[in-house]
C-alpha atoms as a PDB file:
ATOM      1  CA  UNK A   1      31.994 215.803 310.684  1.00  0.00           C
ATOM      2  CA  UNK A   2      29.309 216.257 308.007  1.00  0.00           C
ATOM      3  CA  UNK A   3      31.814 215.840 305.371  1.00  0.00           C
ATOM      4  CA  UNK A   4      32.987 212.483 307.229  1.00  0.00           C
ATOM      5  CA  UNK A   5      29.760 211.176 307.407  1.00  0.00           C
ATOM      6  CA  UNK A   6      28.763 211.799 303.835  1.00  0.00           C
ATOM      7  CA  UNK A   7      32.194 209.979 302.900  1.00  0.00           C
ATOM      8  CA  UNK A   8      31.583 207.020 305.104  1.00  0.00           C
ATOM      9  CA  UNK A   9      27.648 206.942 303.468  1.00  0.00           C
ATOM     10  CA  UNK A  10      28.858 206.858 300.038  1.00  0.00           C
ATOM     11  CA  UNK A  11      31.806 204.264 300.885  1.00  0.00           C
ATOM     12  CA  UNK A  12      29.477 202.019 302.537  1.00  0.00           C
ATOM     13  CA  UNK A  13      27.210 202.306 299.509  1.00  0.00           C
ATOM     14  CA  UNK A  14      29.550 201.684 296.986  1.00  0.00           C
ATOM     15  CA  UNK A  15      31.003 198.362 298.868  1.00  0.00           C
ATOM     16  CA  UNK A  16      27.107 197.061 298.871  1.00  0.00           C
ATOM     17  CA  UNK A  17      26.821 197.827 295.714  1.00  0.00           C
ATOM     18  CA  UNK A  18      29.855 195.610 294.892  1.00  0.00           C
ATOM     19  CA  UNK A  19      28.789 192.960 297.110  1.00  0.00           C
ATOM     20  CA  UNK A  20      25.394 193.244 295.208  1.00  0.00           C
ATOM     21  CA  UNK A  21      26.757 193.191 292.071  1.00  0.00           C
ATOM     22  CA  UNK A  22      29.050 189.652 293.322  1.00  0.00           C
ATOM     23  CA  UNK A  23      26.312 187.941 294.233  1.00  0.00           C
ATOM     24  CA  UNK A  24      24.151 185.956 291.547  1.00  0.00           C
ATOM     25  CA  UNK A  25      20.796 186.660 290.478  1.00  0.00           C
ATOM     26  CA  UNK A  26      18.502 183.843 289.439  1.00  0.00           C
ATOM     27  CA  UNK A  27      17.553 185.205 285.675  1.00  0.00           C
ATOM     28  CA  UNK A  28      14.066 184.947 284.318  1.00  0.00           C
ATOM     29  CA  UNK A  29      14.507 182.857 281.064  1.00  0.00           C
ATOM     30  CA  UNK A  30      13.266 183.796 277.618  1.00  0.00           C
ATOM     31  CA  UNK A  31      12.750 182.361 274.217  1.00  0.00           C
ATOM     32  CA  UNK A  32      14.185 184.444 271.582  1.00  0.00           C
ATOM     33  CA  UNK A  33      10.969 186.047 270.622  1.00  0.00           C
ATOM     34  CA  UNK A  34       9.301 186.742 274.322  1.00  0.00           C
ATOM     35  CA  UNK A  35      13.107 188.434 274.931  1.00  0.00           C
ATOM     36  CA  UNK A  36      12.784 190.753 272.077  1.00  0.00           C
ATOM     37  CA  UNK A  37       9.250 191.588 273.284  1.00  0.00           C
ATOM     38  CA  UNK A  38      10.769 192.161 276.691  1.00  0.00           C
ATOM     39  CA  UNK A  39      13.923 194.138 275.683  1.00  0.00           C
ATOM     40  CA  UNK A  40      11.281 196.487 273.271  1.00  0.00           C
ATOM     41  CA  UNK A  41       8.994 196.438 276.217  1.00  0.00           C
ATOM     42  CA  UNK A  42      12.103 197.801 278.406  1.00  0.00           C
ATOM     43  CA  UNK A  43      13.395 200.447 276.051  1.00  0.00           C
ATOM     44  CA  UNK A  44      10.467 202.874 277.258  1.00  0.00           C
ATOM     45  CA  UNK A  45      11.551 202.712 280.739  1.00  0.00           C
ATOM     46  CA  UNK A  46      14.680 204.585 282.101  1.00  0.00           C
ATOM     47  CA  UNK A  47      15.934 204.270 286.149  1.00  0.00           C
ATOM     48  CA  UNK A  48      16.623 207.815 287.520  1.00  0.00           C
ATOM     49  CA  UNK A  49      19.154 206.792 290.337  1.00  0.00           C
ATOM     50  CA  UNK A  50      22.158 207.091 292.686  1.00  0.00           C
ATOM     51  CA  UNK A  51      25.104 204.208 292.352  1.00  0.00           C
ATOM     52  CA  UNK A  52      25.267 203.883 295.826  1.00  0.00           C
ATOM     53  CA  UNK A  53      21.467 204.211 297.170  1.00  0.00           C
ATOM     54  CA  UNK A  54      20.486 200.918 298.528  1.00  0.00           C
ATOM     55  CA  UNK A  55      16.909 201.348 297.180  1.00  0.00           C
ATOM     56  CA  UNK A  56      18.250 201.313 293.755  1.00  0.00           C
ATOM     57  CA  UNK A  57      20.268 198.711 294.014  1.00  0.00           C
ATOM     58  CA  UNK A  58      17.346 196.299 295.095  1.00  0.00           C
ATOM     59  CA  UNK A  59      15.727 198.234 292.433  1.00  0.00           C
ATOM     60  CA  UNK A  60      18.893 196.929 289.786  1.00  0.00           C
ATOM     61  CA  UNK A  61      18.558 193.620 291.276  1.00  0.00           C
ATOM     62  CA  UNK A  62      15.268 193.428 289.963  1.00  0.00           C
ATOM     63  CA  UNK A  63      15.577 194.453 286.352  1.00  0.00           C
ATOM     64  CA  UNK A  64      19.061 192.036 286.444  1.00  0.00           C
ATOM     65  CA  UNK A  65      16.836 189.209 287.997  1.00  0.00           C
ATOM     66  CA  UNK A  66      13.859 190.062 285.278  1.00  0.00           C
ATOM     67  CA  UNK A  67      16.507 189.616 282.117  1.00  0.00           C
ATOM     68  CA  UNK A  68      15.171 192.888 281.212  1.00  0.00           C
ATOM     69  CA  UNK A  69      17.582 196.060 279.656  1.00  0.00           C
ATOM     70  CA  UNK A  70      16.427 199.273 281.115  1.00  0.00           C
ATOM     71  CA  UNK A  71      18.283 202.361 280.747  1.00  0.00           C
ATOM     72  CA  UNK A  72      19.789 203.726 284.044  1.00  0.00           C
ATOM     73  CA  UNK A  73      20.954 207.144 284.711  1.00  0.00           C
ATOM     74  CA  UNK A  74      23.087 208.764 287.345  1.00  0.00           C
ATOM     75  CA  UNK A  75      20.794 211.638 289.045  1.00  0.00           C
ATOM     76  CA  UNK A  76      23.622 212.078 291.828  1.00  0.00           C
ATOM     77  CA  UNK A  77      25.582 214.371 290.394  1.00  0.00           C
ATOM     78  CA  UNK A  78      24.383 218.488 291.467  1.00  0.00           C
ATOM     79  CA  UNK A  79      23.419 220.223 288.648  1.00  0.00           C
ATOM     80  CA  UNK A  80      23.708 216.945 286.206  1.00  0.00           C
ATOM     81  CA  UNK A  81      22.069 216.484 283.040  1.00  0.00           C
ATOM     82  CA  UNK A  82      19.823 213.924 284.294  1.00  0.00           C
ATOM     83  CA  UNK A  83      19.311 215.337 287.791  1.00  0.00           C
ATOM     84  CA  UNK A  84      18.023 218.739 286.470  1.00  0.00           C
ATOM     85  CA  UNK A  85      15.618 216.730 283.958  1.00  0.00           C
ATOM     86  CA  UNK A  86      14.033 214.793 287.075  1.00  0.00           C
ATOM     87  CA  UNK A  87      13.392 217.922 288.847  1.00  0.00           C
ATOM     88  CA  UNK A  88      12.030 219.618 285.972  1.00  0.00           C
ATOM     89  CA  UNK A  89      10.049 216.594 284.638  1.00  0.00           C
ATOM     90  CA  UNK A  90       9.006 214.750 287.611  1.00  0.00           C
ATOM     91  CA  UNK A  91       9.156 217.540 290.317  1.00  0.00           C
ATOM     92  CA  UNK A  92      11.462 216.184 292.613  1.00  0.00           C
ATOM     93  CA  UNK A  93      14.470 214.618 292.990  1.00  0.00           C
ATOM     94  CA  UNK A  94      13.588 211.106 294.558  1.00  0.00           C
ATOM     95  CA  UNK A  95      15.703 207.895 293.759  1.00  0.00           C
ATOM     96  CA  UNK A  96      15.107 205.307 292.660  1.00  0.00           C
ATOM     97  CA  UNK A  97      12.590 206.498 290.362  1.00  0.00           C
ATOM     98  CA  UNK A  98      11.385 205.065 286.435  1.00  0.00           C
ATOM     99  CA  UNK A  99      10.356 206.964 283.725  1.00  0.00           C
ATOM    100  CA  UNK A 100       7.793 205.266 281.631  1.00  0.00           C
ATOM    101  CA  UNK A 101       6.971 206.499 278.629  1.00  0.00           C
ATOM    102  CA  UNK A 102       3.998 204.899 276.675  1.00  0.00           C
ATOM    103  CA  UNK A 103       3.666 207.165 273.404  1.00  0.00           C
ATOM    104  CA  UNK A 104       2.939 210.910 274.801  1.00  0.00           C
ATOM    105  CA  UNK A 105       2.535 209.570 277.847  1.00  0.00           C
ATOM    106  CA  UNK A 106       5.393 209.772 280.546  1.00  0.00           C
ATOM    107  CA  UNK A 107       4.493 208.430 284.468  1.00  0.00           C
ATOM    108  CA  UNK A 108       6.905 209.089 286.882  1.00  0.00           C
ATOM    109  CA  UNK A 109       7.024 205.760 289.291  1.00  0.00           C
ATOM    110  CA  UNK A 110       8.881 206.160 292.736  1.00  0.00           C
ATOM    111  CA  UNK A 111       9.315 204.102 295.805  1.00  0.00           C
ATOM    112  CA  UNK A 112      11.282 200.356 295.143  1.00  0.00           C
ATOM    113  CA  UNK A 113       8.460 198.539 296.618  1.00  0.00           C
ATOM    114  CA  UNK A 114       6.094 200.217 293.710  1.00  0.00           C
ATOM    115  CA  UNK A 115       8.860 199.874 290.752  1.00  0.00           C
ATOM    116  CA  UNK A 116       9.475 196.261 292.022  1.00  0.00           C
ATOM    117  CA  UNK A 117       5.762 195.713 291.760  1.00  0.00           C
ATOM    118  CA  UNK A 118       5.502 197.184 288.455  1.00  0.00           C
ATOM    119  CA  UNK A 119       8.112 195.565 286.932  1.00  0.00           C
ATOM    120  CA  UNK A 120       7.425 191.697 287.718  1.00  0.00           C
ATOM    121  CA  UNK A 121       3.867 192.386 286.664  1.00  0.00           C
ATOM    122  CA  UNK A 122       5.180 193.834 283.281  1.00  0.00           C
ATOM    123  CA  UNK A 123       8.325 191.643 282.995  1.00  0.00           C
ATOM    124  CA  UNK A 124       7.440 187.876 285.132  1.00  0.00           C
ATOM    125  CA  UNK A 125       6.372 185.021 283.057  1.00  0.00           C
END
């Protein structure tokens, strides 16, 4: 039964994640420059996440809607690369959660609601 459920959970996540992905995003538009700015802006973030979670893809939707190129990586898999570094780094594994690094600094930002926040403050015209 467990098994069954978890198969069903993941199904159903992938096919809104498809569904997600189908539907259009309006995009923020950019000059040239303020893109650059945006996309060097962007390359200190990463999204810790799970393909199917539907917090991270509302989280996705956002950085697609924002125009913005952030790094994602897949935290689903047990004993992955990028799983073990956001339990060692940020204590838990929580998805969706972004990595911000701002020289030595590194925040760890959970929650979609908070991420979504941050990232039309940082990324909005």
């Amino acid at each position: 039964m467990k098994l069954f459920i978890k198969a069903f959970r993941n199904g159903f996540g992938a096919l809104i994640a498809l569904v997600s992905r189908l539907i259009p995003v309006s995009k923020v538009k950019r000059d040239a420059k303020a893109q650059v700015l945006a996309d060097e802006k962007a390359a200190k973030i990463e999204l810790y996440q799970f393909f199917a979670c539907p917090f991270c893809i509302i989280t996705r939707r956002v950085i697609r809607r924002l125009n913005i190129k952030i790094e994602t990586r897949d935290a689903q898999t047990h004993g992955g690369k990028y799983r073990e570094e956001l339990l060692k780094e940020a204590g838990k594994v929580q998805v969706p959660c972004l990595k911000i690094t701002e020289g030595e600094k590194v925040s760890w930002m959970y929650e979609s609601s908070d991420i979504k926040t941050y990232l039309e403050k940082e990324f909005s015209q």
